[in-house]
C-alpha atoms as a PDB file:
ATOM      1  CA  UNK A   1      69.821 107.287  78.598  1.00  0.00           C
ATOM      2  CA  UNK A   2      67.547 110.008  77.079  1.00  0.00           C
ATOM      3  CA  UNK A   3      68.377 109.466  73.674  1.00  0.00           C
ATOM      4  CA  UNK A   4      67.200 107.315  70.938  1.00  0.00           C
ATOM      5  CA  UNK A   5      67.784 103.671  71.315  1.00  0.00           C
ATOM      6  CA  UNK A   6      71.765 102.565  69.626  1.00  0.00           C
ATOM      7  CA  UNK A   7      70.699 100.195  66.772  1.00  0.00           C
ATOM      8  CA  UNK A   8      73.386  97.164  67.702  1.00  0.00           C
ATOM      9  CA  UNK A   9      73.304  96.057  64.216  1.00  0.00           C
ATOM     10  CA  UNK A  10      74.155  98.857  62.131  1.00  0.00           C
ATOM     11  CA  UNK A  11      77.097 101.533  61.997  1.00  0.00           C
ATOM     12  CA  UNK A  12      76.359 104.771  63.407  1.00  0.00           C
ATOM     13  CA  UNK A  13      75.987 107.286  60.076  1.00  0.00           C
ATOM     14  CA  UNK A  14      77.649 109.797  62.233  1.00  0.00           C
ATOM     15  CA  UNK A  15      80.775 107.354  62.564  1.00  0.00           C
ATOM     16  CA  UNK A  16      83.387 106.670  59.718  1.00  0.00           C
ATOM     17  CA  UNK A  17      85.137 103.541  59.264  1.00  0.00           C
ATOM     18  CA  UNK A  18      88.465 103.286  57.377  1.00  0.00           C
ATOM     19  CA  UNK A  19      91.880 101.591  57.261  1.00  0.00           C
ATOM     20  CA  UNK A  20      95.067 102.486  58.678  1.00  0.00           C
ATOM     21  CA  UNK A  21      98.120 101.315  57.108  1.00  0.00           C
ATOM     22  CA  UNK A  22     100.698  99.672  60.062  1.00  0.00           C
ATOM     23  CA  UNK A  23     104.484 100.051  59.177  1.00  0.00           C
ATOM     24  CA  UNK A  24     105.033  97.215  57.059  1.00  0.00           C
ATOM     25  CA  UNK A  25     101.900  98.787  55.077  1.00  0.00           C
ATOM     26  CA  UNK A  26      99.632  95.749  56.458  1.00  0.00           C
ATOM     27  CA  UNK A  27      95.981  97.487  56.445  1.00  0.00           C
ATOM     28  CA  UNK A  28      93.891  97.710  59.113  1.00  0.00           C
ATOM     29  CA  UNK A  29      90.207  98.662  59.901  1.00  0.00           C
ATOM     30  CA  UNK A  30      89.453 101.435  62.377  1.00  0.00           C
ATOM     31  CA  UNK A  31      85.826 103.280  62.754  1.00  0.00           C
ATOM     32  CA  UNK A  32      85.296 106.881  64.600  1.00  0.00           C
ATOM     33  CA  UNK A  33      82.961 108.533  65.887  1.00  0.00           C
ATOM     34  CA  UNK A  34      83.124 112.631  65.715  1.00  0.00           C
ATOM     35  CA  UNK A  35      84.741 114.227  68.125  1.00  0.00           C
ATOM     36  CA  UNK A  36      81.620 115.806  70.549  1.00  0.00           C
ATOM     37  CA  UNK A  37      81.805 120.091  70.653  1.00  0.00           C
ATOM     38  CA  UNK A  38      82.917 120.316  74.165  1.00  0.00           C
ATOM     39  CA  UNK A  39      84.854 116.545  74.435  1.00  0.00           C
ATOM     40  CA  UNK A  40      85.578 114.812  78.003  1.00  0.00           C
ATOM     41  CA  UNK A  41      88.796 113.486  76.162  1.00  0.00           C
ATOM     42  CA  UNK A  42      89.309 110.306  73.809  1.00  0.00           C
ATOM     43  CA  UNK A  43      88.757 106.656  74.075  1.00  0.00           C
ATOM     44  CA  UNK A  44      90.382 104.149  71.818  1.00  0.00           C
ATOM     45  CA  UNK A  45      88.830 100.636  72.040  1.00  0.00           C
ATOM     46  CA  UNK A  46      90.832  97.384  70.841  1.00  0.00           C
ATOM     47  CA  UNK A  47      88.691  94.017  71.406  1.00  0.00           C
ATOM     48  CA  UNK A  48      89.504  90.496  72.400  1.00  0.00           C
ATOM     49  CA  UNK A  49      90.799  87.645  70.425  1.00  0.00           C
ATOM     50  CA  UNK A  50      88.425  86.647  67.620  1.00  0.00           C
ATOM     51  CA  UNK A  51      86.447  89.717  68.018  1.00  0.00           C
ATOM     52  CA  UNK A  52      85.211  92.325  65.887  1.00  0.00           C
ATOM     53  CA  UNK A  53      84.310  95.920  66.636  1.00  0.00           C
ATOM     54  CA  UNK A  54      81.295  95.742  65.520  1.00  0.00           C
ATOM     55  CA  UNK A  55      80.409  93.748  68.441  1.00  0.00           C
ATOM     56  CA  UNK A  56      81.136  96.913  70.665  1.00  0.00           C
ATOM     57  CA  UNK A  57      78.862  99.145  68.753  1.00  0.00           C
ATOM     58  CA  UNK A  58      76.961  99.845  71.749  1.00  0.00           C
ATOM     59  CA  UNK A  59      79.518 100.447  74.135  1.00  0.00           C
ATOM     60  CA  UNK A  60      81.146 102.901  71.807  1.00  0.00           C
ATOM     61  CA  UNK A  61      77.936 104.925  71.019  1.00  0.00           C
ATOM     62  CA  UNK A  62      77.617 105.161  74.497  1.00  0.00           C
ATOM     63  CA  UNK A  63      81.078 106.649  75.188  1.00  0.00           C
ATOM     64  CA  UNK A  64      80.189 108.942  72.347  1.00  0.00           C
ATOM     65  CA  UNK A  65      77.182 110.046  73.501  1.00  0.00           C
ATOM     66  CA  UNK A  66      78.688 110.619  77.089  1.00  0.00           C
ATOM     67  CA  UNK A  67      81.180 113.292  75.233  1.00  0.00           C
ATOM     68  CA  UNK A  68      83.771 111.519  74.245  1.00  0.00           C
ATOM     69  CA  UNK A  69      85.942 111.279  71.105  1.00  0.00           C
ATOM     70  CA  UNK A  70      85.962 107.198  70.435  1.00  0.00           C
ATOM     71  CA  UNK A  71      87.938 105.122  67.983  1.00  0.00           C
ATOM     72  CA  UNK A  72      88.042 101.347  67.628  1.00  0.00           C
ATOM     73  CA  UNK A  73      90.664  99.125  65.602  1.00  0.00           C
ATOM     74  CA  UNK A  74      90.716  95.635  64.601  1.00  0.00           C
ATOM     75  CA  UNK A  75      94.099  93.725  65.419  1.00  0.00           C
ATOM     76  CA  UNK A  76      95.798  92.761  62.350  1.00  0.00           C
ATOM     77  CA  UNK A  77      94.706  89.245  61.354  1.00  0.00           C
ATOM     78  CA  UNK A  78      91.537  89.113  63.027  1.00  0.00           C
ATOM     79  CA  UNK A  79      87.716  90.541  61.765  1.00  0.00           C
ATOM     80  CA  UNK A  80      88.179  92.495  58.417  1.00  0.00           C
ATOM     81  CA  UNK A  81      92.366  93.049  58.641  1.00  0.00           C
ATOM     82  CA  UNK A  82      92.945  90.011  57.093  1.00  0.00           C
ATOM     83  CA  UNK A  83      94.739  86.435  58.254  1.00  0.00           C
ATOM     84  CA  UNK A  84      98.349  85.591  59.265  1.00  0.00           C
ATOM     85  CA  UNK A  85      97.443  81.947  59.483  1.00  0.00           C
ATOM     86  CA  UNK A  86      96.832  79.221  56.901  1.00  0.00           C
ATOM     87  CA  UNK A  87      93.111  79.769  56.295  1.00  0.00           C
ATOM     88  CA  UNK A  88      90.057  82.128  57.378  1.00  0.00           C
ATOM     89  CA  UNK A  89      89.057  80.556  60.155  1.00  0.00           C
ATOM     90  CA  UNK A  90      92.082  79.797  62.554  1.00  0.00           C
ATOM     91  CA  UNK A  91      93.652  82.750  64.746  1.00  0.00           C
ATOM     92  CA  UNK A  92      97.458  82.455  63.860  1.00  0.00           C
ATOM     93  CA  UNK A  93     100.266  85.521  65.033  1.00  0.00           C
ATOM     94  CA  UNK A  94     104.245  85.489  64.625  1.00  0.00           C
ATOM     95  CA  UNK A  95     104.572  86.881  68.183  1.00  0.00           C
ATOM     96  CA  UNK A  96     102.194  89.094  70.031  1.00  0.00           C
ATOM     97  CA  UNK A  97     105.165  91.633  69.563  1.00  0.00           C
ATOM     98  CA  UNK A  98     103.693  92.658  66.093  1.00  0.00           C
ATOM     99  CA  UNK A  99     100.441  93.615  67.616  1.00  0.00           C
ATOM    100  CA  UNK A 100     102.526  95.765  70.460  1.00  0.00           C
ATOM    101  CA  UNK A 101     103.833  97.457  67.688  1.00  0.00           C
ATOM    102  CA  UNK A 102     100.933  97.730  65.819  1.00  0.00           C
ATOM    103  CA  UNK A 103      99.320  99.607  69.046  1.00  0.00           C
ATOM    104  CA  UNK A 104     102.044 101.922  69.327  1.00  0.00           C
ATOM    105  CA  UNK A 105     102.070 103.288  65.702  1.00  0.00           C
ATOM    106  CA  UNK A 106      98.085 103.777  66.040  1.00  0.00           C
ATOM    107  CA  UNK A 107      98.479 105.425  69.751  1.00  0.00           C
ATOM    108  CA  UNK A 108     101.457 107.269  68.222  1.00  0.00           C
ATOM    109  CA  UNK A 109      98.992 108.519  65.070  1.00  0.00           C
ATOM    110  CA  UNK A 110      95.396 108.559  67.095  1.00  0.00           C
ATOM    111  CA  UNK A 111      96.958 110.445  70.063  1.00  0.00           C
ATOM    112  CA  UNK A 112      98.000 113.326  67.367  1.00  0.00           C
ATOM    113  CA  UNK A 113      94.429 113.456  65.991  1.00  0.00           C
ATOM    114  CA  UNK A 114      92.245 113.294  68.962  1.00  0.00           C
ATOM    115  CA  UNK A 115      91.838 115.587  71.868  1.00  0.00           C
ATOM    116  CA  UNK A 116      93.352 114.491  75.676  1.00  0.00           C
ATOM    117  CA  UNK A 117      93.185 113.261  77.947  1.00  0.00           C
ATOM    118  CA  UNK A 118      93.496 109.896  76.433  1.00  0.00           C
ATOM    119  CA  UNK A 119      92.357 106.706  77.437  1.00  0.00           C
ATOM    120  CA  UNK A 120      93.189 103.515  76.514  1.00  0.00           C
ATOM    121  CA  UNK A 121      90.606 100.401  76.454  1.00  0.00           C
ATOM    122  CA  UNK A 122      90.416  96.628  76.003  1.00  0.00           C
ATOM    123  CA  UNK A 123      88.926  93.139  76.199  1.00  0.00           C
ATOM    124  CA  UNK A 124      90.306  90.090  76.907  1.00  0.00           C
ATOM    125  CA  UNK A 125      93.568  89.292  74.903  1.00  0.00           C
ATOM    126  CA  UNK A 126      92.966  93.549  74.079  1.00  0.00           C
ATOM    127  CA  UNK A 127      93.251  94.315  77.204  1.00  0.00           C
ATOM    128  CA  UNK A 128      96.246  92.036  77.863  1.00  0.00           C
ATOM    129  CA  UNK A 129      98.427  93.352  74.978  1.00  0.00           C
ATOM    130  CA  UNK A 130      96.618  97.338  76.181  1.00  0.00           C
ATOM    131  CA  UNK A 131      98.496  96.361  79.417  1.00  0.00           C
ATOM    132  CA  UNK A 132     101.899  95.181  78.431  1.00  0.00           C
ATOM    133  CA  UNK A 133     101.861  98.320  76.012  1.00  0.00           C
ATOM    134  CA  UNK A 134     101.520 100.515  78.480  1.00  0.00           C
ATOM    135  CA  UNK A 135     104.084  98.253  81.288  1.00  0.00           C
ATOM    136  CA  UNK A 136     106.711  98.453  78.260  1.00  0.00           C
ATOM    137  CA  UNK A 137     106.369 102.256  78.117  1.00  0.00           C
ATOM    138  CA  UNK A 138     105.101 102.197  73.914  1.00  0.00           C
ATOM    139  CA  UNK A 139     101.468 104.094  74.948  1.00  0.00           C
ATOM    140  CA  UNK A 140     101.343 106.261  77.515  1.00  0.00           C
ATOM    141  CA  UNK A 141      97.473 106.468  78.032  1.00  0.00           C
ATOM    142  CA  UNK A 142      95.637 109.010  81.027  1.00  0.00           C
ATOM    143  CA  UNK A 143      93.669 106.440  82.248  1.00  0.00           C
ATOM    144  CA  UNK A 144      93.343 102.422  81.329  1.00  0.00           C
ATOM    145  CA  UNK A 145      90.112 100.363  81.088  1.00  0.00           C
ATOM    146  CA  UNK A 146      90.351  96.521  81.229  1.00  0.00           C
ATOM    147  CA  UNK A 147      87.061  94.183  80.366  1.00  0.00           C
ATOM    148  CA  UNK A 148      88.284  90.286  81.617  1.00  0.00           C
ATOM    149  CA  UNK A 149      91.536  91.207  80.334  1.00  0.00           C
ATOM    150  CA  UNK A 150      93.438  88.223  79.160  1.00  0.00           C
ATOM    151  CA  UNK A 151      95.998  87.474  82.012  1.00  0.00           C
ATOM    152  CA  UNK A 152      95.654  83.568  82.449  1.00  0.00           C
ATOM    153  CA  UNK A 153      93.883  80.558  80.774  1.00  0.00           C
ATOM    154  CA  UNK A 154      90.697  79.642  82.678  1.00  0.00           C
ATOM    155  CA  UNK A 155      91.197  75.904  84.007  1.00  0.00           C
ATOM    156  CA  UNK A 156      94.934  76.267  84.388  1.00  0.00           C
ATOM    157  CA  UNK A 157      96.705  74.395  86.990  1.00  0.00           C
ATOM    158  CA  UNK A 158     100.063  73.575  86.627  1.00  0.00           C
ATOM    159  CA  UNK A 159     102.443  76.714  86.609  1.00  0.00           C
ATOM    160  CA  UNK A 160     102.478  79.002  83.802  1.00  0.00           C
ATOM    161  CA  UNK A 161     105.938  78.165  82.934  1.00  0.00           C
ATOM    162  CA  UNK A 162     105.117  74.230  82.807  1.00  0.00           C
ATOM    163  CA  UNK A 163     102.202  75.127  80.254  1.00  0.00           C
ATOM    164  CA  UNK A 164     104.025  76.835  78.386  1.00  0.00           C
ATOM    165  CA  UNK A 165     106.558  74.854  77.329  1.00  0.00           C
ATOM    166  CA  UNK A 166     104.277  72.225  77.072  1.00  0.00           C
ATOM    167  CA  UNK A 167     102.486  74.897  74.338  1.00  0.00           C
ATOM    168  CA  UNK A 168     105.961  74.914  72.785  1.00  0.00           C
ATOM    169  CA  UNK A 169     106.117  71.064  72.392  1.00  0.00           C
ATOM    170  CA  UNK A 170     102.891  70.979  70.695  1.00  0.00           C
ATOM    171  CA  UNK A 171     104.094  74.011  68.318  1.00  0.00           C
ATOM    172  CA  UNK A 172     106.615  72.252  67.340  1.00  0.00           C
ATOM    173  CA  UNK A 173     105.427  69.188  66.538  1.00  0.00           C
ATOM    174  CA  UNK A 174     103.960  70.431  63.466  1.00  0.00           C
ATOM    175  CA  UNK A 175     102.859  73.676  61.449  1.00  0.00           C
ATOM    176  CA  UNK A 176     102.293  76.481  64.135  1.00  0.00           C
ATOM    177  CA  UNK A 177      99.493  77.765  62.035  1.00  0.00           C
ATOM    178  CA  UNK A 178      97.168  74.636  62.646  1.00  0.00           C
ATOM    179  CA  UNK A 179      94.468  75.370  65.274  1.00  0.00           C
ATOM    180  CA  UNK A 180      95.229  74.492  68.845  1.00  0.00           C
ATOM    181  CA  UNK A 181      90.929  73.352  69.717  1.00  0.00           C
ATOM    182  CA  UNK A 182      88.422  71.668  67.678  1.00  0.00           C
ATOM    183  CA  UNK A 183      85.746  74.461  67.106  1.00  0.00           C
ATOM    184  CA  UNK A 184      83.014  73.319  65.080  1.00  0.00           C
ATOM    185  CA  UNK A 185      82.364  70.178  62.838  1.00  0.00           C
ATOM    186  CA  UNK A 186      81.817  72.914  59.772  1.00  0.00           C
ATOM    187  CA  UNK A 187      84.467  75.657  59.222  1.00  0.00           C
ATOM    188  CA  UNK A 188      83.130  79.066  60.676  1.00  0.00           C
ATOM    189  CA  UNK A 189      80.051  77.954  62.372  1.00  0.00           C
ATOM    190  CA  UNK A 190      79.979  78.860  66.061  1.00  0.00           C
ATOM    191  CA  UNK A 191      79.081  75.766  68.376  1.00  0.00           C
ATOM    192  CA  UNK A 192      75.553  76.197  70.281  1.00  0.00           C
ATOM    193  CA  UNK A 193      76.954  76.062  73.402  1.00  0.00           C
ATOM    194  CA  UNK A 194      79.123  78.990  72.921  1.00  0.00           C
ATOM    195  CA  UNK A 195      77.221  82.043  74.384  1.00  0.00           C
ATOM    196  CA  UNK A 196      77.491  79.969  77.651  1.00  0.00           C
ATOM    197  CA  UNK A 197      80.889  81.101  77.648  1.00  0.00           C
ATOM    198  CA  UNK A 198      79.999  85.044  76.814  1.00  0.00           C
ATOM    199  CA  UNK A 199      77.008  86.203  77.709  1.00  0.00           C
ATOM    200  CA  UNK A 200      73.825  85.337  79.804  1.00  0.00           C
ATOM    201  CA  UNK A 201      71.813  87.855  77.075  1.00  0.00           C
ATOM    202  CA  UNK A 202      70.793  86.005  73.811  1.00  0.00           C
ATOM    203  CA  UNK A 203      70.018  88.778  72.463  1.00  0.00           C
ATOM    204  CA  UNK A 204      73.377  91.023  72.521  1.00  0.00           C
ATOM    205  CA  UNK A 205      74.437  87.203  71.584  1.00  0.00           C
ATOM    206  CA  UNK A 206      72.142  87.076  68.258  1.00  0.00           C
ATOM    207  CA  UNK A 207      73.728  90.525  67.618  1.00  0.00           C
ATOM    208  CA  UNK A 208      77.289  88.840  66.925  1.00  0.00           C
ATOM    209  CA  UNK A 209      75.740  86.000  64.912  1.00  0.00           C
ATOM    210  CA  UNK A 210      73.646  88.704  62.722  1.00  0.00           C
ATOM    211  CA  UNK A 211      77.498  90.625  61.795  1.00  0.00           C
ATOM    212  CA  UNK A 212      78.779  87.570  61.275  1.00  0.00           C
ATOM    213  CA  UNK A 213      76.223  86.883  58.417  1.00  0.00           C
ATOM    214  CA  UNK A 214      76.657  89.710  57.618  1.00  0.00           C
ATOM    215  CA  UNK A 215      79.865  90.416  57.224  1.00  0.00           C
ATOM    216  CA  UNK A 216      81.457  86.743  56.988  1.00  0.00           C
ATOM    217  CA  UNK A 217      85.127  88.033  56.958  1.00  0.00           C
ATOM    218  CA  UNK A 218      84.435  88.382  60.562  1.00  0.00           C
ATOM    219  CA  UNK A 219      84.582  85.127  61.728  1.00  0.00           C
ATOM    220  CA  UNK A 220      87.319  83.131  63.121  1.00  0.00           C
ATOM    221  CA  UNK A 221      87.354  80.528  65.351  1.00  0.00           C
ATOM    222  CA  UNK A 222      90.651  78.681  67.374  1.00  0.00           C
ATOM    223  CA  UNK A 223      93.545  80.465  67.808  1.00  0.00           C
ATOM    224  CA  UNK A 224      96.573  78.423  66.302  1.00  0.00           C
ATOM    225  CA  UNK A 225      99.210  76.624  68.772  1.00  0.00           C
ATOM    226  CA  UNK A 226     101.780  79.209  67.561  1.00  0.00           C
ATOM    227  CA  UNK A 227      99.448  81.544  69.270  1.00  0.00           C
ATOM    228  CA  UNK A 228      98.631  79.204  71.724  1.00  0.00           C
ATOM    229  CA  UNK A 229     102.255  79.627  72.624  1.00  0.00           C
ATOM    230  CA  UNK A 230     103.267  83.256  72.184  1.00  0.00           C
ATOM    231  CA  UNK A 231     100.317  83.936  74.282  1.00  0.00           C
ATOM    232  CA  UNK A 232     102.309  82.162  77.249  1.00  0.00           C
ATOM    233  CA  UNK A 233     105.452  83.646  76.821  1.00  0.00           C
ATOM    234  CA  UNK A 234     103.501  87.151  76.541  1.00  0.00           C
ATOM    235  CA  UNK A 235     101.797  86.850  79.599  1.00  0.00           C
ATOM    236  CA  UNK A 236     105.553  85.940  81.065  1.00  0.00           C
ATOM    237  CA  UNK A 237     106.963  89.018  80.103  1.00  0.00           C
ATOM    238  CA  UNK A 238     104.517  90.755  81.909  1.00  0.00           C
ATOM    239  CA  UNK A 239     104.591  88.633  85.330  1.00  0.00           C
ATOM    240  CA  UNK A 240     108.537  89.486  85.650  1.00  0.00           C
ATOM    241  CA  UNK A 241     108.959  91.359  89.223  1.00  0.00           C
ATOM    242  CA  UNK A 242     108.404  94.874  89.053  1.00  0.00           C
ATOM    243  CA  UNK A 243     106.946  95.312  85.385  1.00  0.00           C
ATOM    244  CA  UNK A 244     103.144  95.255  86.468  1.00  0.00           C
ATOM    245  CA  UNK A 245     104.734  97.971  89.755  1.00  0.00           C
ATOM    246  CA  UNK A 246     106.313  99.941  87.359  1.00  0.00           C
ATOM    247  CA  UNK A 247     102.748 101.115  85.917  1.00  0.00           C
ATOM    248  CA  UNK A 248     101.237 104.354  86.978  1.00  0.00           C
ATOM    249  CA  UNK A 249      98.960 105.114  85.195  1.00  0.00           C
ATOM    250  CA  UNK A 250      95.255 104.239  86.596  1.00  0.00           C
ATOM    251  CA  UNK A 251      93.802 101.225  85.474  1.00  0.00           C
ATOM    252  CA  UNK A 252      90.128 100.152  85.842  1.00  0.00           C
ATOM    253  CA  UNK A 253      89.933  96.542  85.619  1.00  0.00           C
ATOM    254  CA  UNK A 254      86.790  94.811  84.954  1.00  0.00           C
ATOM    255  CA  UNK A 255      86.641  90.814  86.148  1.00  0.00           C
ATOM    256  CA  UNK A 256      83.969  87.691  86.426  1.00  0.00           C
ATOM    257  CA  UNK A 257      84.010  84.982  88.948  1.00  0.00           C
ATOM    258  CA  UNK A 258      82.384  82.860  85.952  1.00  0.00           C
ATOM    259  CA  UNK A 259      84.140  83.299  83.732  1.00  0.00           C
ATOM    260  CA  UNK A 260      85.392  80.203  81.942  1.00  0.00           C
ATOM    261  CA  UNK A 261      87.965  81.764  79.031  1.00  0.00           C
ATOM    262  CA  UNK A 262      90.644  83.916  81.183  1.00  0.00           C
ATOM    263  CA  UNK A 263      91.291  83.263  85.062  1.00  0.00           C
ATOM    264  CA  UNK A 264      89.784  85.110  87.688  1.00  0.00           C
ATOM    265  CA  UNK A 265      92.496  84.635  90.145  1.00  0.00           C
ATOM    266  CA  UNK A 266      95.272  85.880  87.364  1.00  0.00           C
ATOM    267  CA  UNK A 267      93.352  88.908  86.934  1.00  0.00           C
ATOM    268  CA  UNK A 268      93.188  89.633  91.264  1.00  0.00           C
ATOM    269  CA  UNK A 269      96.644  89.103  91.227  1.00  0.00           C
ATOM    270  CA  UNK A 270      97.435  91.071  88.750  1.00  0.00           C
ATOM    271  CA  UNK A 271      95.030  93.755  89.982  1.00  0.00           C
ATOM    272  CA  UNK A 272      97.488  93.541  93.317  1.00  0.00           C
ATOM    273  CA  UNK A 273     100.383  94.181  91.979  1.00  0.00           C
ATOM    274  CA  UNK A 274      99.208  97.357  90.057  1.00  0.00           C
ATOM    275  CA  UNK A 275     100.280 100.303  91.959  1.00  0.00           C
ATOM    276  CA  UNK A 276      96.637 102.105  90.566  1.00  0.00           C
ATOM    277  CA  UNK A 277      94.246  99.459  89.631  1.00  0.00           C
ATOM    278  CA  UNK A 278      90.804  99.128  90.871  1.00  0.00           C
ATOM    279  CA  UNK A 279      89.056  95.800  90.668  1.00  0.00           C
ATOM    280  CA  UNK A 280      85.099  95.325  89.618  1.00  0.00           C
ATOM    281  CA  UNK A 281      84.010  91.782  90.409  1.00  0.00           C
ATOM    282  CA  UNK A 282      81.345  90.146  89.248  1.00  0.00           C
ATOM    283  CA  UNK A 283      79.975  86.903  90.472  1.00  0.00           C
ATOM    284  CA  UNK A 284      77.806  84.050  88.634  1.00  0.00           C
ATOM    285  CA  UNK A 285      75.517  86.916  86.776  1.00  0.00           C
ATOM    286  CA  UNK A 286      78.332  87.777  84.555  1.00  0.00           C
ATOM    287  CA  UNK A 287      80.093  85.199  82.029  1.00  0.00           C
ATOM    288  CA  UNK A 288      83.343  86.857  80.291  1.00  0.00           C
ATOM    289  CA  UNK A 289      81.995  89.549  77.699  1.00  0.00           C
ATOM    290  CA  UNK A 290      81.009  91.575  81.016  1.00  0.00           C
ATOM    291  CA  UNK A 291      79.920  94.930  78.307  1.00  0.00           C
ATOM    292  CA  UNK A 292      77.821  93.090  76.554  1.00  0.00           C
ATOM    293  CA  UNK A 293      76.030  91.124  79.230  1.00  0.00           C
ATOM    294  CA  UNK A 294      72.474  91.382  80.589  1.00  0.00           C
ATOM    295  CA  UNK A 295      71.518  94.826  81.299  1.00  0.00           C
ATOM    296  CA  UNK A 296      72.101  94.688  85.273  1.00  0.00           C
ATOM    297  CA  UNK A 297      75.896  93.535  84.414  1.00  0.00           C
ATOM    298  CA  UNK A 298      76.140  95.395  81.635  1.00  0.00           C
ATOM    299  CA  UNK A 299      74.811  98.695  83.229  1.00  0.00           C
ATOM    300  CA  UNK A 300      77.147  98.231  86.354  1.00  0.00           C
ATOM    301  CA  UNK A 301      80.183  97.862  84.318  1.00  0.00           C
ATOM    302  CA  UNK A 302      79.197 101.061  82.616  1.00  0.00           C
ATOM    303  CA  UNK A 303      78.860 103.116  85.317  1.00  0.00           C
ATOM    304  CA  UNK A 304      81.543 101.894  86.926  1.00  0.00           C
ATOM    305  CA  UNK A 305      83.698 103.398  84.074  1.00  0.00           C
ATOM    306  CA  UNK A 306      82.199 105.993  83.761  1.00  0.00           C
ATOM    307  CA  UNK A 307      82.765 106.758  87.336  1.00  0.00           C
ATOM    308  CA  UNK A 308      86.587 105.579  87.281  1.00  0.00           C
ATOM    309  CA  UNK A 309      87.068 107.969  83.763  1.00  0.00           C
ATOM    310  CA  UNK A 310      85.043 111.041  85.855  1.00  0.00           C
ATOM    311  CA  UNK A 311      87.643 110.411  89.192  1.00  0.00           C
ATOM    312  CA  UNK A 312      90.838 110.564  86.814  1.00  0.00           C
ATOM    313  CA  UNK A 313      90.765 112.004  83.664  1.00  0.00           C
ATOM    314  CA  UNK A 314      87.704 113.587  82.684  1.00  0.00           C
ATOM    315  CA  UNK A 315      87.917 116.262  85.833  1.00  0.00           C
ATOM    316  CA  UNK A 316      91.806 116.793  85.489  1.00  0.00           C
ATOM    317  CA  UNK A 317      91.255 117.110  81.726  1.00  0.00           C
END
């Protein structure tokens, strides 16, 4: 780029962030940037389970920078919206079902405020509940963008429907709140060998560990077995016949052989069954935060969005 270099670890002065208030009046953070004089369209960016927005900093600039109008939200109970579990640590939801409707009141609100064509984006368990919105008809994005979108449990083999109620035994046999993985011997401090699961850069690594300092109502850790659970049953809904089919709208989906969170193989299938989807693979050089890997992954991902966003919206829009 020919710009000045995006500081990762601090917000943009030129973007705002703020709360939106869902419909049960839960608050929620969201940061903009300014909508660009001549836009391309608008991007709104929900992350992956645990995450933060702040870790995306980059990513959004970018998009900005490119000409487009970008907004990022925190799910409710994760980063700085709060908990729904028992303490601050442990990732606990009622049903994924909230966070679908969560997504449709902010489309609903974001869509009025931004220019088109719109574009919806998401990592991991974002882009899994960005996908069943938009199957279940509550967002009806331009153009979809998927980063190792949360469509199976890496290491799975027995059939979905045998883990899962399996997930529903252990739910049951206590408080659904309590965390479904050991994490770390002290509350809120992130194992060492975690960014072997995220990213080969230790840098764009240190970045998340610097927020997290720095803002310590960012960090969580397990997810609870009562999400543990409605995670399976989520990812059900959306393997019925003809629901993935039934979607339209173009989806750029972006996947890693090595990754070790969400299954590869889920993902291709999915990716098959999606009347528009096109499939980026990555091999061994990528783990599973593929936009903020090493620069070759990183860069490659990029482009190839920016590429899929110039074929389908930005030249219709």
């Amino acid at each position: 780029m020919n710009q000045t270099e995006i500081d990762r670890r601090a917000i943009p002065s030129h973007a705002a962030e703020s709360r939106w208030q869902a419909a049960d009046g839960w608050q929620i953070r969201r940061i903009d940037w300014p909508v660009p004089v001549a836009p391309l369209g608008s991007i709104l960016f929900l992350p992956g389970r645990g995450d933060a927005y702040e870790k995306y900093l980059e990513t959004l600039e970018e998009w900005s920078r490119a000409g487009w109008a970008v907004t990022a939200s925190d799910w409710r109970g994760q980063a700085g919206s709060g908990r729904l579990g028992n303490d601050a640590v442990t990732g606990h939801v009622d049903d994924f079902g909230t966070w679908i409707d969560d997504l449709a009141l902010l489309w609903q609100q974001w869509k009025a405020e931004r220019p088109g064509p719109h574009v919806l984006a998401g990592h991991s368990m974002g882009g899994h509940l960005v996908l069943r919105a938009v199957a279940e008809r509550r967002v009806d994005p331009e153009a979809v963008i998927l980063s190792a979108p949360m469509l199976g449990f890496y290491g799975t083999v027995l059939p979905v429907g045998v883990m899962h109620a399996a997930a529903k035994l252990m739910k049951g046999l206590g408080d659904p709140a309590r965390p479904a993985w050991k994490w770390s011997e002290k509350p809120g401090e992130a194992p060492a060998s975690r960014i072997g699961l995220l990213t080969h850069d230790p840098e764009r690594y240190g970045d998340e560990m610097w927020w997290r300092e720095t803002r310590p109502e960012l960090v969580m850790g397990p997810g609870s077995w009562g999400w543990v659970e409605r995670a399976y049953a989520s990812m059900r809904s959306l393997y019925r016949p003809g629901v993935l089919e039934a979607v339209t709208t173009p989806v750029l989906i972006l996947g890693a052989e090595n990754d070790k969170l969400v299954e590869m193989k889920a993902i291709s299938r999915a990716a098959a069954r999606l009347p528009q989807a096109e499939l980026v693979r990555f091999g061994a050089e990528s783990r599973h935060e593929i936009l903020r890997e090493a620069d070759p992954v990183r860069d490659r991902a990029m482009e190839a969005v920016a590429h899929f966003l110039a074929r389908t919206v930005a030249a219709a829009g």
